[in-house]
N, C-alpha and C. Protein backbone atom coordinates (compact mmCIF):
# COMPACT_ATOMS: atom_id res chain seq x y z
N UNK A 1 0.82 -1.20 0.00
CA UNK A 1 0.00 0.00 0.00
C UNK A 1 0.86 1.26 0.00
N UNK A 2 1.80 1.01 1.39
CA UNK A 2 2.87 2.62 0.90
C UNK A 2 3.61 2.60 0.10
N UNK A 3 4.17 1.42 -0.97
CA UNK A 3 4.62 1.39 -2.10
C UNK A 3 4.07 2.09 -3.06
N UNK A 4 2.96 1.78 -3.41
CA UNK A 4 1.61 2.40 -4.40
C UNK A 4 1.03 3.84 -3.86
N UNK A 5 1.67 4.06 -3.03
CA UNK A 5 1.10 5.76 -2.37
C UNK A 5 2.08 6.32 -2.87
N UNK A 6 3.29 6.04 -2.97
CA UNK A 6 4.63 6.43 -3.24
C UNK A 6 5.27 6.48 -4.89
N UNK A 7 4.59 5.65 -4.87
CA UNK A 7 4.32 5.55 -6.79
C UNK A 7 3.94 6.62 -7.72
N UNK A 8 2.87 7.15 -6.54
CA UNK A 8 1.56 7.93 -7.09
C UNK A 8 2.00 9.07 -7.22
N UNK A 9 3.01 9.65 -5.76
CA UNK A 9 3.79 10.91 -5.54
C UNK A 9 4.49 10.87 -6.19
N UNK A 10 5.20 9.83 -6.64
CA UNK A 10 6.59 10.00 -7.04
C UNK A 10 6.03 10.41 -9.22
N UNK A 11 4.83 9.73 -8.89
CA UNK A 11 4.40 10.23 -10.40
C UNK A 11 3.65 11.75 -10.62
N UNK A 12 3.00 12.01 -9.43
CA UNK A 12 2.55 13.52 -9.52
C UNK A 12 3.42 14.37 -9.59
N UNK A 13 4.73 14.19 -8.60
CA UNK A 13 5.96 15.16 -8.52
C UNK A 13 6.43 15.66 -10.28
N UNK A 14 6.45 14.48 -10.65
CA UNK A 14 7.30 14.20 -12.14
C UNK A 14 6.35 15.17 -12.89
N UNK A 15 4.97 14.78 -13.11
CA UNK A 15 3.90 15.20 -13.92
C UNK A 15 3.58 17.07 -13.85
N UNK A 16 3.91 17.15 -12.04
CA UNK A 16 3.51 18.75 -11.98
C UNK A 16 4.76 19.26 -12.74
N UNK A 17 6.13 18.75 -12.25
CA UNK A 17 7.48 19.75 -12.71
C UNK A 17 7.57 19.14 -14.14
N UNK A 18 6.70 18.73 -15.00
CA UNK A 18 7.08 18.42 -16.35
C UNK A 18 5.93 19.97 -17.00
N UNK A 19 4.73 20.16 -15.80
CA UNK A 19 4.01 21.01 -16.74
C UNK A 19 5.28 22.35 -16.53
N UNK A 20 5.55 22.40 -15.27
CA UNK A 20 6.32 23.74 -15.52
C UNK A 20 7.61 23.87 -16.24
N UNK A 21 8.47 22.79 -16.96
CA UNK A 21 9.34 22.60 -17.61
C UNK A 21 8.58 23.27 -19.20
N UNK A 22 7.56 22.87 -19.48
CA UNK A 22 6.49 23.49 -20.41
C UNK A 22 6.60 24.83 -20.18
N UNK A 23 6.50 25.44 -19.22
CA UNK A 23 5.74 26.55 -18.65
C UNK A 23 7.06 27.27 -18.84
N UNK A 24 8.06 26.78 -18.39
CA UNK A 24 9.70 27.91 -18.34
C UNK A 24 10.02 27.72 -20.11
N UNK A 25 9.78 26.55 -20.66
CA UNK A 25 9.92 27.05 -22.24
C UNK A 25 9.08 28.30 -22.67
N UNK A 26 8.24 28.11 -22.69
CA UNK A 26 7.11 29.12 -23.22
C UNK A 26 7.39 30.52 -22.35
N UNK A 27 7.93 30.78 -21.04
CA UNK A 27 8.54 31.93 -21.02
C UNK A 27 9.44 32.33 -21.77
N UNK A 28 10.74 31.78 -21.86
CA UNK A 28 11.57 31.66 -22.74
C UNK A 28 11.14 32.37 -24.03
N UNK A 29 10.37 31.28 -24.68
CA UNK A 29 9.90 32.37 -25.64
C UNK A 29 9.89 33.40 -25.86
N UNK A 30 8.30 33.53 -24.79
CA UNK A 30 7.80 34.68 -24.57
C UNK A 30 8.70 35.89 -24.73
N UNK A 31 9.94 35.88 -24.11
CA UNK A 31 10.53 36.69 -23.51
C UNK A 31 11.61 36.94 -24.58
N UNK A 32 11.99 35.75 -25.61
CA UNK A 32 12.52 36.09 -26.92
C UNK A 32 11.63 37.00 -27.95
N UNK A 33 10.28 36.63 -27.69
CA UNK A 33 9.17 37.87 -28.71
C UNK A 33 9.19 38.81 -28.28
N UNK A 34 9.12 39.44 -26.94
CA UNK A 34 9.65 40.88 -26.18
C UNK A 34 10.32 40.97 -27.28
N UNK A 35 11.93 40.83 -26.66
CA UNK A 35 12.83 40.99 -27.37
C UNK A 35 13.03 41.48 -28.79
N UNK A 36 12.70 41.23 -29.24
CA UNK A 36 12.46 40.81 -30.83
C UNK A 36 11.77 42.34 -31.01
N UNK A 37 10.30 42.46 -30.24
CA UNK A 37 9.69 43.17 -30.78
C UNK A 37 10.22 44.69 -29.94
N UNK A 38 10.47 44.70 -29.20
CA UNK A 38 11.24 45.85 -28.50
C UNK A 38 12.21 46.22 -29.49
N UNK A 39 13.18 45.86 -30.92
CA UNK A 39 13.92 46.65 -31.61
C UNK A 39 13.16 47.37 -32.42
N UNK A 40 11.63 47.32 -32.47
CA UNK A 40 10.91 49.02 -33.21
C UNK A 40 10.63 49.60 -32.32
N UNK A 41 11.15 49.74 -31.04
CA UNK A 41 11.56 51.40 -30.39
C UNK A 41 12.18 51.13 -29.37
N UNK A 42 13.17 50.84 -30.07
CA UNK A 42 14.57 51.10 -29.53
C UNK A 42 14.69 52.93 -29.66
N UNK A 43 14.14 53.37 -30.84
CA UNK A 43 14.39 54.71 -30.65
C UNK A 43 13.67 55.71 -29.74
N UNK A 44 12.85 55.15 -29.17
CA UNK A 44 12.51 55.78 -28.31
C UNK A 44 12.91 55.42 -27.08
N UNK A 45 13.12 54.17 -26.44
CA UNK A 45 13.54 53.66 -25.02
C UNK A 45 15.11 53.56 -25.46
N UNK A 46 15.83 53.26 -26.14
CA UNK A 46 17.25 52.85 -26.13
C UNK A 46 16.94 51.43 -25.53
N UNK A 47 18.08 51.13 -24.67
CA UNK A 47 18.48 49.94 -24.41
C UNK A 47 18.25 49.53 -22.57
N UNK A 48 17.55 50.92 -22.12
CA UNK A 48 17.15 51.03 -21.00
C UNK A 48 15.37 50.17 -20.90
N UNK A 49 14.91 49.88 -21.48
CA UNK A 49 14.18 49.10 -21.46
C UNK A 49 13.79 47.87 -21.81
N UNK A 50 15.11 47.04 -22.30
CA UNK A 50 15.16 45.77 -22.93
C UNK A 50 14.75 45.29 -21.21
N UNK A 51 14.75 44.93 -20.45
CA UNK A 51 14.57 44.43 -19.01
C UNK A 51 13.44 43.36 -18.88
N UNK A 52 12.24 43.80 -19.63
CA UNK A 52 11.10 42.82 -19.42
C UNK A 52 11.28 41.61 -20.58
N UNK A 53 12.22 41.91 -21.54
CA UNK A 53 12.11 40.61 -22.19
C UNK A 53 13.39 39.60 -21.63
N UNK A 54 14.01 40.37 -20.95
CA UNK A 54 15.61 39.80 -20.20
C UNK A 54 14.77 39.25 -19.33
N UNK A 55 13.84 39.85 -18.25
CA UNK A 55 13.76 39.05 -17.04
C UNK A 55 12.50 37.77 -17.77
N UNK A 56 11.90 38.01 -18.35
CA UNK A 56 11.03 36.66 -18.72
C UNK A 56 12.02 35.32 -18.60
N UNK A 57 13.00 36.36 -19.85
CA UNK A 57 14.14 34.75 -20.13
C UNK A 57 14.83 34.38 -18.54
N UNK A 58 15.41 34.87 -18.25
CA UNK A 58 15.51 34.86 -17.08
C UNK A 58 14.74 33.92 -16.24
N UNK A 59 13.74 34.12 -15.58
CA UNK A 59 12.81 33.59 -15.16
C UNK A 59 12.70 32.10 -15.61
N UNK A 60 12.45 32.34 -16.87
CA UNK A 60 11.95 31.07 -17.80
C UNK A 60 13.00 29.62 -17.38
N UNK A 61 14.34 30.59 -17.32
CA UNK A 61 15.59 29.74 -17.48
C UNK A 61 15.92 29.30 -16.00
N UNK A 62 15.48 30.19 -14.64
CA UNK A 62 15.41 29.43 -13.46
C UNK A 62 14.30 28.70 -13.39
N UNK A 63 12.87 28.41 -13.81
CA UNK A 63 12.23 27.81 -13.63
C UNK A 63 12.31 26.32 -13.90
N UNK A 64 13.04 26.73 -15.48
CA UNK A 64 13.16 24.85 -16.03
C UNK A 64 14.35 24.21 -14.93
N UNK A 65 15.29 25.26 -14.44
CA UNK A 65 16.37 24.11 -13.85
C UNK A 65 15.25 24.15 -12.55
N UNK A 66 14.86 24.58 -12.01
CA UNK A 66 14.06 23.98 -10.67
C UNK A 66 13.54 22.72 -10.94
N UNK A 67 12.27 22.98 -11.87
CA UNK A 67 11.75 21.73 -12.32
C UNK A 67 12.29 20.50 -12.94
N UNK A 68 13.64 20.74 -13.44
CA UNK A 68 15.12 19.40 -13.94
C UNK A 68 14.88 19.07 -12.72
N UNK A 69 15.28 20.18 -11.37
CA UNK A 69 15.56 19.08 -10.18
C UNK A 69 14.65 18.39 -9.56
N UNK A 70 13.24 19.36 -9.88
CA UNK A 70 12.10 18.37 -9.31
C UNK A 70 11.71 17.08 -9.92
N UNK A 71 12.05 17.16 -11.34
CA UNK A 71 11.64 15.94 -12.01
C UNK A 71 12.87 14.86 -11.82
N UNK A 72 14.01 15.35 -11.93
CA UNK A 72 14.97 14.36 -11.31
C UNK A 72 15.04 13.78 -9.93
N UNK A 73 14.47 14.71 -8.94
CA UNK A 73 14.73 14.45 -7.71
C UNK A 73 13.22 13.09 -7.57
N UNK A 74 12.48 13.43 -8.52
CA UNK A 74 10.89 12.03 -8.59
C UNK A 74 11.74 11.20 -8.76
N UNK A 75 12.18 10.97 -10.04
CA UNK A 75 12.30 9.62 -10.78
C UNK A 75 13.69 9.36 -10.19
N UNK A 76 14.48 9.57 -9.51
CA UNK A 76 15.72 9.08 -9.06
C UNK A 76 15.46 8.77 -7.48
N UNK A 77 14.15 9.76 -7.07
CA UNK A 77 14.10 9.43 -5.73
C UNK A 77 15.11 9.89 -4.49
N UNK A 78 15.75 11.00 -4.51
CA UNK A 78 16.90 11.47 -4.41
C UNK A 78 16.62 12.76 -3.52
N UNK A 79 17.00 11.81 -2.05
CA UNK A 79 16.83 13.60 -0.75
C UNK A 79 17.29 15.05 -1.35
N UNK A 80 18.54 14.60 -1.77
CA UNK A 80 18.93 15.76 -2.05
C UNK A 80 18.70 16.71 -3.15
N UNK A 81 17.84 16.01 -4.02
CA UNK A 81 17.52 16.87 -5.02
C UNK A 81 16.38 17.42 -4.76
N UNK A 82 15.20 16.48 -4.38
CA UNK A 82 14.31 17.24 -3.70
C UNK A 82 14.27 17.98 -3.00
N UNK A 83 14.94 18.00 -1.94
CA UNK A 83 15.43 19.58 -1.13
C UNK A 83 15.69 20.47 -1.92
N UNK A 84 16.76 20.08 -2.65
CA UNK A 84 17.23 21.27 -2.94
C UNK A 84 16.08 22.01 -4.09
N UNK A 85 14.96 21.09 -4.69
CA UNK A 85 13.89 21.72 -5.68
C UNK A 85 13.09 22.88 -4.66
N UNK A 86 12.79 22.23 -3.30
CA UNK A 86 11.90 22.74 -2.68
C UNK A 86 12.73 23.81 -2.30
N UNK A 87 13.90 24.19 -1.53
CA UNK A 87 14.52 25.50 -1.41
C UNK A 87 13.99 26.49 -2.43
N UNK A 88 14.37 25.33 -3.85
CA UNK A 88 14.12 26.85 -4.88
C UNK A 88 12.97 27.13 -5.27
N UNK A 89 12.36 26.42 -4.85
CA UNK A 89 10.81 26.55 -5.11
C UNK A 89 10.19 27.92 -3.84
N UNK A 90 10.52 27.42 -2.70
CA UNK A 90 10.47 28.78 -1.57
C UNK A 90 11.41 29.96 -1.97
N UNK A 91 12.29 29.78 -2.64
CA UNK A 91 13.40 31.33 -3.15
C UNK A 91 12.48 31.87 -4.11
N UNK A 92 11.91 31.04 -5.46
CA UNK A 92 11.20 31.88 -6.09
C UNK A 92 10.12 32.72 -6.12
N UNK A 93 9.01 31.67 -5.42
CA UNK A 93 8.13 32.10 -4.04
C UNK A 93 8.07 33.12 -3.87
N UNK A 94 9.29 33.39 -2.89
CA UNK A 94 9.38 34.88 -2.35
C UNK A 94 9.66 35.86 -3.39
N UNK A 95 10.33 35.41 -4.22
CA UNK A 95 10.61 36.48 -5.20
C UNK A 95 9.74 36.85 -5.96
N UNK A 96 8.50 36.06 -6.12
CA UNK A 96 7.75 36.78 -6.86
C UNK A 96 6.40 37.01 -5.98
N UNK A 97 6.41 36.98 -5.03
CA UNK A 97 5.64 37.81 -4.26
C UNK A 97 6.01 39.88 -4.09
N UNK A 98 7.51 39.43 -4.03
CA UNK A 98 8.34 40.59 -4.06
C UNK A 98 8.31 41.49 -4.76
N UNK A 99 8.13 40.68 -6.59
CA UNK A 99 8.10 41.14 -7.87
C UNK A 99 6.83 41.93 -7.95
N UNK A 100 5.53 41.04 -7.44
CA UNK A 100 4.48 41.79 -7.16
C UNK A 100 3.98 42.80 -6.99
N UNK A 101 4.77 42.97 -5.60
CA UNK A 101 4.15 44.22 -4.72
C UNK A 101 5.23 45.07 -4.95
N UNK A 102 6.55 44.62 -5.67
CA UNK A 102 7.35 46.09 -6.67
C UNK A 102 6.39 46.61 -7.49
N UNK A 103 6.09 45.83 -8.50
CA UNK A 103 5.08 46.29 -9.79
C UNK A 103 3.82 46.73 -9.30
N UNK A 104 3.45 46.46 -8.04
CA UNK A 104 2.13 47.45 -7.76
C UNK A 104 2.61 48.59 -6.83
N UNK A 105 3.27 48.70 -6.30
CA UNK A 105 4.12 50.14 -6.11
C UNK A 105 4.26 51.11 -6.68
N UNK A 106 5.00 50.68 -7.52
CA UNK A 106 6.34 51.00 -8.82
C UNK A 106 5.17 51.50 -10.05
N UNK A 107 4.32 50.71 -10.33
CA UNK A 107 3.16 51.51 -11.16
C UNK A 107 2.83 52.43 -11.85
N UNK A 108 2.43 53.44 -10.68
CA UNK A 108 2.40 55.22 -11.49
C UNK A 108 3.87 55.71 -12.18
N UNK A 109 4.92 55.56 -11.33
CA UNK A 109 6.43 55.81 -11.21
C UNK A 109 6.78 55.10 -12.92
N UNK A 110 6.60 53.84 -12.92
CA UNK A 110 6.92 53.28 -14.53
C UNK A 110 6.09 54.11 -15.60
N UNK A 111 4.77 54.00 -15.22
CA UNK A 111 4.22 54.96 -15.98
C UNK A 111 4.21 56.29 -16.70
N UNK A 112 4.08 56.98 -15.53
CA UNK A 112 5.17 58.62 -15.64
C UNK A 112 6.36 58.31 -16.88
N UNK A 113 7.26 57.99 -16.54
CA UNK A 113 8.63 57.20 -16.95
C UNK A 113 8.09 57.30 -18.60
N UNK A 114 7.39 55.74 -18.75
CA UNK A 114 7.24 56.00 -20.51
C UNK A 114 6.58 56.52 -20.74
N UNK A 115 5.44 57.97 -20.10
CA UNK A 115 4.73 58.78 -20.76
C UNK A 115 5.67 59.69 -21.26
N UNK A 116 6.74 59.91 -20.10
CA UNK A 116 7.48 61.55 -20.57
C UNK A 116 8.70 61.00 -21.25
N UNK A 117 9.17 59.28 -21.57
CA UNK A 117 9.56 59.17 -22.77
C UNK A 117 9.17 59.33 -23.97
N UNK A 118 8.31 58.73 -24.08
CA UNK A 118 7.00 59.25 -25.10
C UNK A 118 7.00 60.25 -25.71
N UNK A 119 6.45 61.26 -24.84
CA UNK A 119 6.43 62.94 -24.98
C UNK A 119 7.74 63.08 -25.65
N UNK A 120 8.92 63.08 -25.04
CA UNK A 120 10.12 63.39 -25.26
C UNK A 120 10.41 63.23 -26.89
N UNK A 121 9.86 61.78 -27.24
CA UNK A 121 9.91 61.19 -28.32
C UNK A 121 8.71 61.75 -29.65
N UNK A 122 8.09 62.70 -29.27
CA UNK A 122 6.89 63.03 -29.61
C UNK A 122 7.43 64.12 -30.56
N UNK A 123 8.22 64.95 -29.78
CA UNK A 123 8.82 66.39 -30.46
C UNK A 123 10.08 66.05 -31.39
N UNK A 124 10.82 65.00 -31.04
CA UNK A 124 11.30 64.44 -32.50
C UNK A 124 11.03 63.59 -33.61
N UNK A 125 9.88 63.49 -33.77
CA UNK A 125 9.16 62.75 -34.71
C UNK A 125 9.30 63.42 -36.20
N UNK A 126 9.48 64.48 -36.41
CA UNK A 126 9.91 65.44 -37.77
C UNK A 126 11.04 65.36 -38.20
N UNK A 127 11.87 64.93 -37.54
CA UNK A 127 13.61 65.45 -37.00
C UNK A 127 14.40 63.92 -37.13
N UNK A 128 13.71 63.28 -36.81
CA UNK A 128 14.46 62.03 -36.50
C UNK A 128 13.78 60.31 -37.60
N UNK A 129 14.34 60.00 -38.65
CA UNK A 129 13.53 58.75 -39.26
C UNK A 129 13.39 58.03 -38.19
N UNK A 130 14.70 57.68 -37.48
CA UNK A 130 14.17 56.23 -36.65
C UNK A 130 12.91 56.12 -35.59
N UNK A 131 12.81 57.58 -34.65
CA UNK A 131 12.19 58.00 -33.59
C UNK A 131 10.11 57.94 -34.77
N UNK A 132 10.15 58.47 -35.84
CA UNK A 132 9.70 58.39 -36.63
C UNK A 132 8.88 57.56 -37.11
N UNK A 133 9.61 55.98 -37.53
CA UNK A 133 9.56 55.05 -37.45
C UNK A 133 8.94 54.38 -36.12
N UNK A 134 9.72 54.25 -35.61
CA UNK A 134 9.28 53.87 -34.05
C UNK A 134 7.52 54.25 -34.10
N UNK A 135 7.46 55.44 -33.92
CA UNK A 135 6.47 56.22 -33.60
C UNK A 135 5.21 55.35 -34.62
N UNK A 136 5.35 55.54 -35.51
CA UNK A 136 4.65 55.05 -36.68
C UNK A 136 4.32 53.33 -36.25
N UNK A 137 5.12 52.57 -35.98
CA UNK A 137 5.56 51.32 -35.27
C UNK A 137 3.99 51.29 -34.20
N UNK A 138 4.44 51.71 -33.40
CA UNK A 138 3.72 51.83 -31.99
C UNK A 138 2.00 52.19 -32.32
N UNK A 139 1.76 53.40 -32.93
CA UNK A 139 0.51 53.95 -33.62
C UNK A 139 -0.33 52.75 -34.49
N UNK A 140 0.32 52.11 -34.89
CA UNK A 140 -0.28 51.15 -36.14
C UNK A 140 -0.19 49.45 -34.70
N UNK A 141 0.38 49.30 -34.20
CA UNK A 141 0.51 48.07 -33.31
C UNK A 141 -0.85 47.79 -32.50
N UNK A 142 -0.59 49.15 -31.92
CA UNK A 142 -1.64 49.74 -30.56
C UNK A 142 -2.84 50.21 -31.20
N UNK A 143 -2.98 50.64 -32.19
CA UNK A 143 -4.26 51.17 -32.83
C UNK A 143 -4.56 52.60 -31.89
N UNK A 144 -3.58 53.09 -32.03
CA UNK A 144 -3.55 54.27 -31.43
C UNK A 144 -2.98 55.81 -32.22
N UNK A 145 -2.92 57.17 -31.43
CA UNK A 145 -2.54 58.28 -31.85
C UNK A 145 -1.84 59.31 -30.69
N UNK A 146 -0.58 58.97 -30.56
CA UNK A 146 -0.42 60.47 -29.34
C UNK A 146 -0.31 59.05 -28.06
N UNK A 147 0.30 60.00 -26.77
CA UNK A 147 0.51 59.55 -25.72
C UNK A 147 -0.88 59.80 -24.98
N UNK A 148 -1.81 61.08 -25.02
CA UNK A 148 -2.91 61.25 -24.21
C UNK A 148 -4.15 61.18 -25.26
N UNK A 149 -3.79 62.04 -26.61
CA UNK A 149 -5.16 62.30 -27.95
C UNK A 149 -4.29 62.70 -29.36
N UNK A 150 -5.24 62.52 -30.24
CA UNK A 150 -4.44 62.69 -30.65
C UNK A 150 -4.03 64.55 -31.34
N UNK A 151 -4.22 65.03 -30.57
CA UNK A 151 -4.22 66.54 -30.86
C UNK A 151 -2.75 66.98 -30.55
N UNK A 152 -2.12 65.97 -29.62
CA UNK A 152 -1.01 66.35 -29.30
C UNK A 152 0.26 66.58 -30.26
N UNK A 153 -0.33 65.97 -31.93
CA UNK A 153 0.95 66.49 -32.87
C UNK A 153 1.05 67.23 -33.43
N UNK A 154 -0.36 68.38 -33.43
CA UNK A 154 -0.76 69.37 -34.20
C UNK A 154 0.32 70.21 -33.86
N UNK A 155 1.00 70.83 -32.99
CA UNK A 155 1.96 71.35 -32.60
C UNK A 155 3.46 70.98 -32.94
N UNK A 156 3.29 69.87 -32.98
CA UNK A 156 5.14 68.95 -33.78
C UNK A 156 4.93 69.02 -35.05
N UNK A 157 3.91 69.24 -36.06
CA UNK A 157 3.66 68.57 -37.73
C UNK A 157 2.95 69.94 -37.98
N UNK A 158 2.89 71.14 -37.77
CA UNK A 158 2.04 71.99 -38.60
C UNK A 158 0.82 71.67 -38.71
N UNK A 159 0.14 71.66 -37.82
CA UNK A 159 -1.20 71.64 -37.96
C UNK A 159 -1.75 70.29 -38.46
N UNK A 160 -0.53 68.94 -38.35
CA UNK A 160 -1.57 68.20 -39.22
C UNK A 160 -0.96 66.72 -38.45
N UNK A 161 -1.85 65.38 -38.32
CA UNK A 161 -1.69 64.15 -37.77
C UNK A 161 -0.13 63.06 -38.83
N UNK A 162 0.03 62.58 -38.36
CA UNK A 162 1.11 61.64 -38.58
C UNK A 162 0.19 60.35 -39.76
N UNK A 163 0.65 59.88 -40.91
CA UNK A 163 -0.38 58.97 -41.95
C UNK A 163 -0.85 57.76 -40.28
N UNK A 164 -0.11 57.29 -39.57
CA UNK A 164 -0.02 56.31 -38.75
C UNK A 164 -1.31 56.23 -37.85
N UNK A 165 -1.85 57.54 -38.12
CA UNK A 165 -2.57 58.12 -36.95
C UNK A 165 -4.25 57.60 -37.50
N UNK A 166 -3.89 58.12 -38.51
CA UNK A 166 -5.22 57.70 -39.46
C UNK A 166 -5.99 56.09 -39.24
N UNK A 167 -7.43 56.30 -39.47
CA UNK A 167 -8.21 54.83 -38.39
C UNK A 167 -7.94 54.63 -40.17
N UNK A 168 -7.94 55.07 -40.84
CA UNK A 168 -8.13 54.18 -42.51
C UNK A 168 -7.08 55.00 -43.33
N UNK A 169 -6.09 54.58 -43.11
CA UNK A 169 -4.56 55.01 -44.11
C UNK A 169 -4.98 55.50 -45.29
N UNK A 170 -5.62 54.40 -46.11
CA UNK A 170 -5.74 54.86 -47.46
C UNK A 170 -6.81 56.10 -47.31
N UNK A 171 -7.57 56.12 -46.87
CA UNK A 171 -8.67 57.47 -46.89
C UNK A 171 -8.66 58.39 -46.26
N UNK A 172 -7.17 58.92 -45.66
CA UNK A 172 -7.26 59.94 -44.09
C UNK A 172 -6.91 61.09 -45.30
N UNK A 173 -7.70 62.18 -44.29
CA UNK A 173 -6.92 63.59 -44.67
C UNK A 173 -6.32 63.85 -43.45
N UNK A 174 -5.00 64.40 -43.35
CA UNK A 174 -4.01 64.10 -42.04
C UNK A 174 -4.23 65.54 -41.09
N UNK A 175 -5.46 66.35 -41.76
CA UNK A 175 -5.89 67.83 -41.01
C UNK A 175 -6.76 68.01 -40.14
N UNK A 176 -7.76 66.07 -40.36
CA UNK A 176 -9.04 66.12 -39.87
C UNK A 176 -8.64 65.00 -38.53
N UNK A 177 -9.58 65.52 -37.73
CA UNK A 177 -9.13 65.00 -36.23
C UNK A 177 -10.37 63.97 -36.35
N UNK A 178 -11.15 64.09 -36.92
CA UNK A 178 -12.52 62.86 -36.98
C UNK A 178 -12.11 61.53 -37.73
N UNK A 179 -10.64 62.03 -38.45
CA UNK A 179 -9.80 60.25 -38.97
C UNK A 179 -9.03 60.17 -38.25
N UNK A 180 -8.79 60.20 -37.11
CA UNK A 180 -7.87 59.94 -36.56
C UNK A 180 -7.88 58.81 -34.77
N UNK A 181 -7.25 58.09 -35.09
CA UNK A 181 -7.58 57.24 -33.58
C UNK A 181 -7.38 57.97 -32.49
N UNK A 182 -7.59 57.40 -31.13
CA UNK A 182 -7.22 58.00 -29.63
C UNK A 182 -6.04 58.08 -29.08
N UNK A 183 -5.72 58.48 -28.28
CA UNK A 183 -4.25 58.63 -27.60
C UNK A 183 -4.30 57.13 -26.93
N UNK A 184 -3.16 56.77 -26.29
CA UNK A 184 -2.27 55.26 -25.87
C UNK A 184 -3.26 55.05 -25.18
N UNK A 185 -3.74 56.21 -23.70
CA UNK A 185 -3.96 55.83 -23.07
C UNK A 185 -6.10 55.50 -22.75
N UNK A 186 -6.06 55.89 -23.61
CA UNK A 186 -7.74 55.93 -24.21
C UNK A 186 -7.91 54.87 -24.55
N UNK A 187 -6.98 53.73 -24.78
CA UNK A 187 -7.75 52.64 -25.73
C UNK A 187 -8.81 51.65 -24.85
């Protein structure tokens, strides 16, 4: 009977740390498509904001070795690996409890941050292809216009919206504010 109880654990152990071996690939990923997609605005953040596709991978890449040790520590049956899964299982734990209640802190503060990058990035949009680009990038992704509306480029462009801005490219007149989508934060 405690053979077959032990069986059972020793097969659930395996089965849970195989879904999260799943689960740290697909961060991985994840965190390679960040990546990836973070080089159309680069001109606006630089290299100060690559961080969220670093820490996914990151993440991704402590998770699978936890779960190596949990799934090794099943099928080998092995004190010491199991300890040592469960340590890291309580280290991560905490850390992302931690991560948490940073990011609900930290919130307005990040926010602020890429609005008045944004902005910043707003007044070189004439001046600059890449920032330009970017801009154009972001507008067409987000289905958006502007950091708050989109009135905010009438002042950078002479009186007139960015093609990007336009809800129907091919049919915008770039003077009229009735073709034009909402600011980021409107959507």
């Amino acid at each position: 009977m405690v053979e077959g109880g032990m069986k059972c654990v020793k097969f659930l152990l395996f089965a849970f740390n195989l879904v999260f071996v799943i689960a740290a690939i697909a961060l991985i990923a994840v965190g390679a498509y960040v990546q990836v997609k973070l080089v159309d605005y680069y001109d606006f953040f630089g290299n100060s904001y690559s961080g969220p596709g670093i820490l996914l991978i990151v993440v991704g890449v402590l998770i699978f070795i936890i779960a190596f040790f949990g799934c090794m520590g099943a099928l080998k049956e092995n004190y010491c690996l199991t300890m040592t899964f469960a340590v890291l299982l309580g280290i991560i734990f905490i850390m992302m409890i931690a991560g948490g209640i940073a990011a609900y802190v930290l919130q307005d503060d990040i926010e602020a941050e890429v609005s008045n990058t944004l902005r910043d990035a707003e007044q070189n949009y004439a001046t600059s292809g890449g920032v330009q680009k970017s801009w154009d990038t972001l507008q067409r992704d987000f289905t958006c216009c502007g950091v708050n509306s989109s009135s905010e480029w009438l002042a950078h462009l002479n009186n007139t919206y960015p093609i990007s801005c336009c809800k129907d490219e091919a049919k915008c007149d770039k003077t009229d504010a009735d073709d034009m989508k909402t600011g980021v934060r409107t959507l």
